[in-house]
Protein backbone atom coordinates (compact mmCIF):
# COMPACT_ATOMS: atom_id res chain seq x y z
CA UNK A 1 -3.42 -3.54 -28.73
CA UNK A 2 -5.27 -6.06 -26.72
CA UNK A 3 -7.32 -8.24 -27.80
CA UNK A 4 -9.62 -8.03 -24.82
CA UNK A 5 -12.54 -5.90 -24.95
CA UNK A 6 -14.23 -4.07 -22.61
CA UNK A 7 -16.70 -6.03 -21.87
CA UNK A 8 -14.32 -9.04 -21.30
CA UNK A 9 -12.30 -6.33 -18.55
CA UNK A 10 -15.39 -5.65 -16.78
CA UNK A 11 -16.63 -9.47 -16.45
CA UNK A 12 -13.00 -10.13 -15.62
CA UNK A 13 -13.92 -8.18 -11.99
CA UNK A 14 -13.95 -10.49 -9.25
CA UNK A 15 -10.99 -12.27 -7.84
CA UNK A 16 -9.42 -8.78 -7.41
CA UNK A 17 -12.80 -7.39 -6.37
CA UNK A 18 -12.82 -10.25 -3.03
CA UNK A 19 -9.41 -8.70 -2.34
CA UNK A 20 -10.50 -5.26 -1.61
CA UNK A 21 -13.47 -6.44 0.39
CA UNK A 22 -11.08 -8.26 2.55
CA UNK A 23 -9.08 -5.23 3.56
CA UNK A 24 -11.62 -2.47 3.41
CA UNK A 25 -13.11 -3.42 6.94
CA UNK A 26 -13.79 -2.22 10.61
CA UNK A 27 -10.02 -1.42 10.60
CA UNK A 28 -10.01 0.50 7.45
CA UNK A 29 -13.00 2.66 9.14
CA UNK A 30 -11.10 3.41 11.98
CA UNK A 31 -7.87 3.35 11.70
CA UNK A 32 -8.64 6.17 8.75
CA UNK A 33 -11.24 7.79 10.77
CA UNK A 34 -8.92 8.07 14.10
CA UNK A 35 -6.05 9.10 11.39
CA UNK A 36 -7.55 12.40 10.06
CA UNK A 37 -9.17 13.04 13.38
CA UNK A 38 -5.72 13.19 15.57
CA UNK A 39 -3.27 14.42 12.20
CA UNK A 40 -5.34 15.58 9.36
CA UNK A 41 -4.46 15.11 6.15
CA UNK A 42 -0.44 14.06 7.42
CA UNK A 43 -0.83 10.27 6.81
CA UNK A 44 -2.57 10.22 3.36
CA UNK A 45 0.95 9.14 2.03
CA UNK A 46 0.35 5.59 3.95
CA UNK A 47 -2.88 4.99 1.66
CA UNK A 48 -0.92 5.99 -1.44
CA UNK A 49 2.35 3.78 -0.76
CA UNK A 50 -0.37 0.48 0.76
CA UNK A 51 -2.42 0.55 -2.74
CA UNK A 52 0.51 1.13 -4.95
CA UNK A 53 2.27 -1.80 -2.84
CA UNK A 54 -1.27 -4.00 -2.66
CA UNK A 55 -1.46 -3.69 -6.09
CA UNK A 56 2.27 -4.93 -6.99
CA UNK A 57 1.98 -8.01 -4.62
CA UNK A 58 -1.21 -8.61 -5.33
CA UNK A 59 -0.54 -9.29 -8.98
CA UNK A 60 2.50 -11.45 -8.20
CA UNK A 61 0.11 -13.59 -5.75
CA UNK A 62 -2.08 -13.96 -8.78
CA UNK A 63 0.74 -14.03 -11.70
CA UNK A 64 2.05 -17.14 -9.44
CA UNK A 65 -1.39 -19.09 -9.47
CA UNK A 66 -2.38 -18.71 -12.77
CA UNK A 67 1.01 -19.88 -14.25
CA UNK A 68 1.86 -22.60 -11.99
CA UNK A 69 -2.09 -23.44 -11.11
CA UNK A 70 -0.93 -23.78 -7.18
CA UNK A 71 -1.35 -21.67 -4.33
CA UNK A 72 1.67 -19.82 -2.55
CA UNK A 73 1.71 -21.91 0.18
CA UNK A 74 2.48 -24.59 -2.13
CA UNK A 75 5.10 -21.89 -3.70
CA UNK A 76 6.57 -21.67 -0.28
CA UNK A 77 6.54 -25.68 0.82
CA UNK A 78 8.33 -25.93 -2.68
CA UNK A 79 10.88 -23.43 -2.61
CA UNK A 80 13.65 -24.80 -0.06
CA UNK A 81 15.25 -27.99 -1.34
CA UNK A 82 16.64 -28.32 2.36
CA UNK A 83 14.04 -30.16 4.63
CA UNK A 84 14.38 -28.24 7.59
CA UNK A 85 14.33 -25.00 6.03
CA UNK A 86 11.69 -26.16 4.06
CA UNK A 87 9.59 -27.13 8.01
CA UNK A 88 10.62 -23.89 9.53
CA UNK A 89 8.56 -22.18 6.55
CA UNK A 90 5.81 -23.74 6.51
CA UNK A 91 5.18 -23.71 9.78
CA UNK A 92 6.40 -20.01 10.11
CA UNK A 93 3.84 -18.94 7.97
CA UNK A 94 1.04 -21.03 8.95
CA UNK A 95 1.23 -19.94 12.72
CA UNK A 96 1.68 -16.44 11.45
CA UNK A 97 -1.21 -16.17 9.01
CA UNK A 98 -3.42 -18.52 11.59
CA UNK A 99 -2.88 -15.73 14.46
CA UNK A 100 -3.14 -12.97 12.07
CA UNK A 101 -6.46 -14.06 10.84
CA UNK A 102 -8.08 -15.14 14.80
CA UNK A 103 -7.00 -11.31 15.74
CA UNK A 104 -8.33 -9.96 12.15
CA UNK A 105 -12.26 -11.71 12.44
CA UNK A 106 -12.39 -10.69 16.04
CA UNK A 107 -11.98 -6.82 15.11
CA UNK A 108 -13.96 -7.15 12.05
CA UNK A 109 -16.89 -8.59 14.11
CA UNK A 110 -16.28 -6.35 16.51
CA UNK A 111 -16.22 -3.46 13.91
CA UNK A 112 -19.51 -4.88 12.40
CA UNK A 113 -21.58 -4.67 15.93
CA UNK A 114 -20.34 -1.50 16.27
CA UNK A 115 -21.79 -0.69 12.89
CA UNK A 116 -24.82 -2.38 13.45
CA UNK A 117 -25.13 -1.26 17.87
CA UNK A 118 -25.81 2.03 16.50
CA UNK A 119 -29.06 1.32 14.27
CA UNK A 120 -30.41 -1.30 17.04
CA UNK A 121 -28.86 -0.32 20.65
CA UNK A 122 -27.74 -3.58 21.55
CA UNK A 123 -24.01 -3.98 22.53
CA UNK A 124 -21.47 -5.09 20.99
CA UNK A 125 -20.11 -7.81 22.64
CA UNK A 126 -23.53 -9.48 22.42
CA UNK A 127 -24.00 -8.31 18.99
CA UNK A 128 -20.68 -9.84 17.52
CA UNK A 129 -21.32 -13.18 18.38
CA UNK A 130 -24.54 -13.19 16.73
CA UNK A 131 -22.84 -12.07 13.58
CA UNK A 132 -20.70 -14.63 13.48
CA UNK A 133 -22.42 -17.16 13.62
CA UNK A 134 -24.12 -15.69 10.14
CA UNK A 135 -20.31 -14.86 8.97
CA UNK A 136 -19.92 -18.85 9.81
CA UNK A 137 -23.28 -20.34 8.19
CA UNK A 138 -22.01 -17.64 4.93
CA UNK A 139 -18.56 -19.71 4.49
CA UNK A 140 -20.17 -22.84 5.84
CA UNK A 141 -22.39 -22.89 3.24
CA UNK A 142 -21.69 -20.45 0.04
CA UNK A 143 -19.91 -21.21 -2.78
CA UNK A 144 -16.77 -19.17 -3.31
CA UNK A 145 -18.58 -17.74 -6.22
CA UNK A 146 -21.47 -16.35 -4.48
CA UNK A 147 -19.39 -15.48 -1.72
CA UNK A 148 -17.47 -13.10 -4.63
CA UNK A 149 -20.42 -11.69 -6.07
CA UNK A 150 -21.67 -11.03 -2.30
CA UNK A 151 -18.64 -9.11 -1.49
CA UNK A 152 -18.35 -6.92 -5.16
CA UNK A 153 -21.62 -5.68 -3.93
CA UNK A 154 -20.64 -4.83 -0.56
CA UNK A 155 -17.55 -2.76 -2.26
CA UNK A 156 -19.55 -0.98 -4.97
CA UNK A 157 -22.03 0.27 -1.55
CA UNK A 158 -18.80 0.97 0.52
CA UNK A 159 -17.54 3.07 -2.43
CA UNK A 160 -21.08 4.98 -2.86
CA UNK A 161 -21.24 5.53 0.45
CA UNK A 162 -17.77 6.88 1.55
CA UNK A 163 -16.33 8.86 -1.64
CA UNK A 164 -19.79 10.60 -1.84
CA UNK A 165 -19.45 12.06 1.28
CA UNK A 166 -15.79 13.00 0.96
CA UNK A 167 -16.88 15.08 -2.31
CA UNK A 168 -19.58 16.80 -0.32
CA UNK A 169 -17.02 17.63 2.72
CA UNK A 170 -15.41 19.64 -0.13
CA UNK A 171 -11.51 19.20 0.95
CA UNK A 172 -8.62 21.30 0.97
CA UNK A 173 -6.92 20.11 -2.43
CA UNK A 174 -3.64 21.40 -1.60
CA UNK A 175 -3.33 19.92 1.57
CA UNK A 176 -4.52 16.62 0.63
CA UNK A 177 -1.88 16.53 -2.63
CA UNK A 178 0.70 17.47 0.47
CA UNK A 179 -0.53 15.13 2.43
CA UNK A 180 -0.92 12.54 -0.20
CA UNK A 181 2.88 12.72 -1.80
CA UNK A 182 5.36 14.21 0.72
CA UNK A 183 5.57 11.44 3.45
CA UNK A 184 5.54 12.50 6.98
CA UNK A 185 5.68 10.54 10.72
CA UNK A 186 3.99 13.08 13.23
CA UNK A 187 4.69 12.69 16.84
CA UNK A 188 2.61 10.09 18.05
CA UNK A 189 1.77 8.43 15.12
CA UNK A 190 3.82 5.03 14.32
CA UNK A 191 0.93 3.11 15.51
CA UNK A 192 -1.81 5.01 13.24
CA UNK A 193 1.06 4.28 10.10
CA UNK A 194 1.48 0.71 10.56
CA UNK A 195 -2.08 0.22 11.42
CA UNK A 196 -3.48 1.99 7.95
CA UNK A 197 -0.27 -0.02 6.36
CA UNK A 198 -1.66 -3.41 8.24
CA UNK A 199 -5.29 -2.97 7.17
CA UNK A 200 -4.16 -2.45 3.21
CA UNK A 201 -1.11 -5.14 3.12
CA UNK A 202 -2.93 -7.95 4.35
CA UNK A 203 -0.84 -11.09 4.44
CA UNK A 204 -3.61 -13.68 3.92
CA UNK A 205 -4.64 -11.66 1.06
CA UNK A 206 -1.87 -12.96 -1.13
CA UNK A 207 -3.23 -17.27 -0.36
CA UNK A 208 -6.87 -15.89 -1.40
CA UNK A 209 -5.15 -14.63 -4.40
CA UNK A 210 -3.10 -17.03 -5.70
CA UNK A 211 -6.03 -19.22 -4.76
CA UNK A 212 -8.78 -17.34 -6.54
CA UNK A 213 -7.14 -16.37 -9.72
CA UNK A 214 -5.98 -20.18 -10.60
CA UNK A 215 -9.35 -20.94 -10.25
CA UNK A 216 -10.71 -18.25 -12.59
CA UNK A 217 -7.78 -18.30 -15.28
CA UNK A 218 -6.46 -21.34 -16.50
CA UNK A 219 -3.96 -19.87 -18.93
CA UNK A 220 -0.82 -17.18 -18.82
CA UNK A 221 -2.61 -15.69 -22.21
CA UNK A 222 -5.22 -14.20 -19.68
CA UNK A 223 -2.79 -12.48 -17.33
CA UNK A 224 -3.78 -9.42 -18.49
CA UNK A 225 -7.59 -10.09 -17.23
CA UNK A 226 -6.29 -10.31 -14.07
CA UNK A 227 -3.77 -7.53 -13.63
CA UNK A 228 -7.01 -5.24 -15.10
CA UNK A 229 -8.83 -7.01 -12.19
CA UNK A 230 -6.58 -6.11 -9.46
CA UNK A 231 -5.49 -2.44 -11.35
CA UNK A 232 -9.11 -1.34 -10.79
CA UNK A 233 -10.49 -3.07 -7.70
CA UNK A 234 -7.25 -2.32 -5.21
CA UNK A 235 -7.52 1.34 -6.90
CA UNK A 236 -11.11 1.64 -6.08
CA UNK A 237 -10.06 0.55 -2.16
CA UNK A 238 -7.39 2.67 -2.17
CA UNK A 239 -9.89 5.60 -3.40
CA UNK A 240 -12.49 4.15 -0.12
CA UNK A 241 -9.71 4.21 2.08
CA UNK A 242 -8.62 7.85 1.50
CA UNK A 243 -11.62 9.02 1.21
CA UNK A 244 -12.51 7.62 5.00
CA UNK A 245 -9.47 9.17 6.03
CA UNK A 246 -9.89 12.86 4.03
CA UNK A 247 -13.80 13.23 5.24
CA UNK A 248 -12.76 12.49 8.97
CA UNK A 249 -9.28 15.08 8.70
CA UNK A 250 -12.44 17.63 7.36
CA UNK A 251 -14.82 16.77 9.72
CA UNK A 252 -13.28 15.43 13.06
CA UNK A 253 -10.03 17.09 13.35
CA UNK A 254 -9.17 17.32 17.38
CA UNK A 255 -12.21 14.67 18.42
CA UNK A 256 -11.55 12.04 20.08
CA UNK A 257 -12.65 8.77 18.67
CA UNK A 258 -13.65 5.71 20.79
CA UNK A 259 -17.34 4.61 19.59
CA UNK A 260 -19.48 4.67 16.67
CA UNK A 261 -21.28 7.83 17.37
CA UNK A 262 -18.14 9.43 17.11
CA UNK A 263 -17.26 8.05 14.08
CA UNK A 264 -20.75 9.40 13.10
CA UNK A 265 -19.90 12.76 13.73
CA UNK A 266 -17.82 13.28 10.62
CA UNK A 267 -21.26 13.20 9.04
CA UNK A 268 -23.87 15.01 11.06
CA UNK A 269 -23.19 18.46 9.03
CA UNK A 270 -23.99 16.55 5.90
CA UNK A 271 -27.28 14.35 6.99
CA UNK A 272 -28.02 15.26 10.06
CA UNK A 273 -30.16 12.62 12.07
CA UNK A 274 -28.97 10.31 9.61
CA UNK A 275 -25.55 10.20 9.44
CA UNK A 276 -25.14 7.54 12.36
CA UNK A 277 -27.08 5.53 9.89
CA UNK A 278 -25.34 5.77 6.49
CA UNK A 279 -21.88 5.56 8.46
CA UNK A 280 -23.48 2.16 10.12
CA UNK A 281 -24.69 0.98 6.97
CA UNK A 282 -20.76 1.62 5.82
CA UNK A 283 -19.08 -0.01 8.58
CA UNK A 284 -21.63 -2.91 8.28
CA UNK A 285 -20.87 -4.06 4.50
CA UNK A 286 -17.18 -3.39 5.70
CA UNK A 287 -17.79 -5.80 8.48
CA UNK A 288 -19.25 -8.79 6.69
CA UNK A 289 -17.07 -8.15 4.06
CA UNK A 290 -13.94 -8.41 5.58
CA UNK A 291 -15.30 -11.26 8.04
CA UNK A 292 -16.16 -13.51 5.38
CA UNK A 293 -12.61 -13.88 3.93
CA UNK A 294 -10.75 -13.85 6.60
CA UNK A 295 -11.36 -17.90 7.77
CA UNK A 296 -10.68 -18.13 3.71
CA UNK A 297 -7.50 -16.73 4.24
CA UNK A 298 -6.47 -18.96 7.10
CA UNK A 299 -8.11 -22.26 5.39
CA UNK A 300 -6.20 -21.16 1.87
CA UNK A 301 -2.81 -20.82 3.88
CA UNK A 302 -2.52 -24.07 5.17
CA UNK A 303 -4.75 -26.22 2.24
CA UNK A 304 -1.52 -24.53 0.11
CA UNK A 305 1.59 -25.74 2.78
CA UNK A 306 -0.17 -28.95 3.67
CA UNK A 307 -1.70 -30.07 0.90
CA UNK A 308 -4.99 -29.96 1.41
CA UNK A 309 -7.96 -29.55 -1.28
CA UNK A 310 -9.35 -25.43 -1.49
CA UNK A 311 -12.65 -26.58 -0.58
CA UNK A 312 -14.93 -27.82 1.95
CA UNK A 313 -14.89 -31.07 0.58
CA UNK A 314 -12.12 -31.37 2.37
CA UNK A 315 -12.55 -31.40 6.07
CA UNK A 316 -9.15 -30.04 7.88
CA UNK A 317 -10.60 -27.12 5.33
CA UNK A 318 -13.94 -26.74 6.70
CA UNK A 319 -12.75 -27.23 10.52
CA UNK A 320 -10.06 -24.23 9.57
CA UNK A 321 -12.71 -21.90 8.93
CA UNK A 322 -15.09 -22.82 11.78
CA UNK A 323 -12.01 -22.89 14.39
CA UNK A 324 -11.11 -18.90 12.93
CA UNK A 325 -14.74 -17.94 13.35
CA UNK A 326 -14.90 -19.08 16.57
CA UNK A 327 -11.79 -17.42 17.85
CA UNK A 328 -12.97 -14.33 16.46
CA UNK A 329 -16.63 -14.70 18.46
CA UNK A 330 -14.64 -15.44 21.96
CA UNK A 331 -12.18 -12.78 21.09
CA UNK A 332 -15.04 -9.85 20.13
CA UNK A 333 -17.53 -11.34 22.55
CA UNK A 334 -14.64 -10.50 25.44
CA UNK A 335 -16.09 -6.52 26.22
CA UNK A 336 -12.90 -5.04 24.80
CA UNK A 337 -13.07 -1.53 23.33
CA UNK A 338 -13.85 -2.71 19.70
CA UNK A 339 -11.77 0.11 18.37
CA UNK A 340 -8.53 -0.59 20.31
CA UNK A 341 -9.42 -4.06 19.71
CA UNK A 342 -9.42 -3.28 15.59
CA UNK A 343 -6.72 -1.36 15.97
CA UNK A 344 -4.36 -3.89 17.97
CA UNK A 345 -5.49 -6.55 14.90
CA UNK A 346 -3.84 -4.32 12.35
CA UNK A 347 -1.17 -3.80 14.46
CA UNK A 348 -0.19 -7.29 14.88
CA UNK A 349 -1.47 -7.96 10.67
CA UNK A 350 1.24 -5.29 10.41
CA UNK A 351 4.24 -7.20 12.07
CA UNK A 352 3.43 -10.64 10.35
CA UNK A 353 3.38 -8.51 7.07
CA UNK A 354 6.86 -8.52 6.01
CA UNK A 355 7.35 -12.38 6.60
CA UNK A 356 5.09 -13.24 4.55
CA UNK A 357 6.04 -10.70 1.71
CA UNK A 358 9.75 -12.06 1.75
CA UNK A 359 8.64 -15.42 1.09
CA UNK A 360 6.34 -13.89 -1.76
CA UNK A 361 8.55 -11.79 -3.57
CA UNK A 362 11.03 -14.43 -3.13
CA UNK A 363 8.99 -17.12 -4.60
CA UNK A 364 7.75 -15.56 -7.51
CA UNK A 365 11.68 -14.28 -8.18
CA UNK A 366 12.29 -18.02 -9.35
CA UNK A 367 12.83 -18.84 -12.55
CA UNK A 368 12.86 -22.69 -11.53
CA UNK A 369 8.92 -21.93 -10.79
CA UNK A 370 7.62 -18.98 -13.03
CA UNK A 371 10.24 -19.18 -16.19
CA UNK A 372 9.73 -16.32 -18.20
CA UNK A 373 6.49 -15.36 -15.98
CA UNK A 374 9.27 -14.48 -12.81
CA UNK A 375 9.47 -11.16 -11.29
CA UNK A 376 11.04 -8.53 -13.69
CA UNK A 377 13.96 -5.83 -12.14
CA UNK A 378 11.70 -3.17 -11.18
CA UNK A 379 8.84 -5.93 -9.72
CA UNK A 380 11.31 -7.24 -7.34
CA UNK A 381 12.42 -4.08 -6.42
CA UNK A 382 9.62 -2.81 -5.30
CA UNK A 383 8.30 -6.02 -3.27
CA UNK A 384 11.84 -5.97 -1.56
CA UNK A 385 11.34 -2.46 -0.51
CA UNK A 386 7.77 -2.96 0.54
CA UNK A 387 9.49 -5.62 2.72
CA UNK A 388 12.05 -3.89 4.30
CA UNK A 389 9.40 -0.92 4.84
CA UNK A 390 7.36 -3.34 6.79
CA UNK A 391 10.06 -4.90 8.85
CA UNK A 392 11.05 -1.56 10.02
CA UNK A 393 7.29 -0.50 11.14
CA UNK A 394 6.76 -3.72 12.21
CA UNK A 395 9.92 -4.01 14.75
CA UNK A 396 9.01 -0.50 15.54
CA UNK A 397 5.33 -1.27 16.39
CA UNK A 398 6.41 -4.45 18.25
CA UNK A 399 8.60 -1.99 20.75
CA UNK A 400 6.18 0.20 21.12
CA UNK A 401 3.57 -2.14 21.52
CA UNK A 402 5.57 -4.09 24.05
CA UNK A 403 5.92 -0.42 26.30
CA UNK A 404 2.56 0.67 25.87
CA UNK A 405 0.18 -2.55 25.27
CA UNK A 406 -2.32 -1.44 28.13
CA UNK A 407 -2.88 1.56 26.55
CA UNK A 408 -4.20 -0.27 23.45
CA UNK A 409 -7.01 -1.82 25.33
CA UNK A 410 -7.61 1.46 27.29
């Protein structure tokens, strides 16, 4: 029986909540959208194994920061006795996460101008700037409080806005529960598996966790608070995500997707004139959504391996986030397809995944660090198989990536 009620679960929502904003972005749009267009209702599977995986590393991200009250990186600077071992790490990670995160903001800016080019006919690359320079005065300036409410709103539209219109598309049940629970790899799609994997695992979502949940729980009595947190906000992105993915596979099957009017197209049927704008106003709140955490995720990375303080009091923290912002304006300000350039980002989010989840399920394995709090049998299970998963689609995206990388930017 718990002795929480439900009024405690639903005020509990937030740290969980900033989690799915972060990965329901540009590259959840289309990455989904270009998914069900080229293979139908094939790759629903991904979305089922990313959530059920999000939600089991998720909770160990947070399990870790509200026992121990640090962050993983400090998890990770404190693992290895050895001092070399103990550099390699931290520096592993922090160059991973740190290019991870300047190739994530430039395809969620990106993404938003493509969202927002649509309603005001103004390109992108000239739009994307512009945004982040708001994105940048938002983390500049907001408290990561506000910031949290900011982006639970941005979810609750994003979930209005997408499952509504897969219930009107009126699906094929059997073929999504086919699609949903009997994996498949079509021809052609490794990149479309590990990008849908790369926009749902997202390594710098595990330092925002840790980060956020020792901030909001001070005690392991409240554990459960949090796992309801990240049970029903990961669920409710999972639900966004396969929604995106089931109304395009309805609606888009064959077309070829490179701009936002295309992406619009899954709509027209439905609203007519107004589909470009209800799928802008979508990829928009998707945009700033994922663009505001992402310097976050960076800045909470290295404040955890070198010690910093998880604020901008602290002011290697506040040059973190302006330096990721920045990257992410020269990289979507560059005239790059802003799809391909979304879609390389997950790629790329994809290979630094599993690196970052071996050092996560490792760390929270220790009973030196949790005690009776550690990983249980069938929690460490799964994280190592999520891991090995990963490495394999990673290594095979690198390949691929390496053969055909000017056809990504095509």
């Amino acid at each position: 029986m718990s002795k929480y009620t439900w009024k405690d679960k639903i005020k509990a929502i937030g740290p969980g909540a900033v989690i799915t904003a972060s990965f329901i972005g540009p590259g959840t749009v289309a990455s989904c959208t270009r998914a069900g267009a080229d293979f139908g209702y094939a790759l629903l599977w991904t979305v089922l194994f990313s959530t059920i995986a999000t939600i089991v590393l998720q909770e160990m991200s947070a399990r870790l920061g509200i026992v121990t009250q640090n962050g993983l990186g400090e998890a990770i600077a404190n693992t290895f006795e050895n001092s070399k071992l103990k550099k390699i790490s931290i520096w592993l990670v922090g160059i991973s996460i740190v290019s991870g995160c300047a190739a994530y903001i430039a395809g969620d800016l990106a993404g938003t101008a493509l969202g927002l080019s649509t309603l005001i006919e103004v390109k992108t690359n000239i739009l994307a700037p512009i945004i982040g320079v708001v994105v940048l005065w938002l983390v500049y300036k907001g408290s990561f409080k506000m910031l949290e409410r900011l982006l639970t709103i941005l979810v609750a539209l994003m979930a209005i806005i997408f499952v509504t219109t897969m219930i009107i598309t009126k699906p094929n049940l059997s073929e999504v529960f086919s699609g949903t629970f009997i994996p498949t790899v079509p021809e052609g799609s490794i990149f479309m598996v590990i990008a849908i994997i790369g926009t749902t695992i997202v390594p710098y979502n595990f330092f925002i966790h840790t980060a956020s949940a020792k901030n909001t729980w001070k005690n392991p009595d409240e554990l459960e608070l949090s796992k309801w947190d990240i049970y029903f906000s990961i669920s409710t992105g999972g639900l966004i995500t396969a929604a995106i993915l089931i109304t395009s596979a309805v609606m888009m099957r064959g077309v070829m997707v490179k701009t936002a009017a295309d992406l619009a197209i899954q709509l027209e049927l439905l609203l007519g004139k107004y589909a470009k704008y209800c799928l802008s106003l979508g990829i928009l709140a998707a945009g700033l959504s994922s663009a505001i955490a992402t310097p976050l995720g960076a800045s909470y990375t290295l404040a955890g391996l070198f010690g910093w303080k998880y604020d901008n009091s602290d002011n290697r923290f506040k040059i973190t986030n302006i330096i990721i912002v920045l990257m992410g304006i020269l990289g979507s300000g560059t005239g790059f397809n802003p799809i391909s350039l979304i879609l390389f980002s997950q790629i790329l989010n994809g290979i630094i995944l599993p690196v970052v989840v071996i050092y996560l399920v490792y760390s929270t394995s220790q009973k030196k660090l949790l005690g009776e709090y550690r990983n249980n049998k069938i929690q460490s299970t799964i994280g190592w198989i999520v891991a090995i998963i990963s490495l394999i689609l990673g290594g095979s995206s690198l390949i691929s990536a390496m053969k055909n990388i000017t056809s990504i930017f095509s």
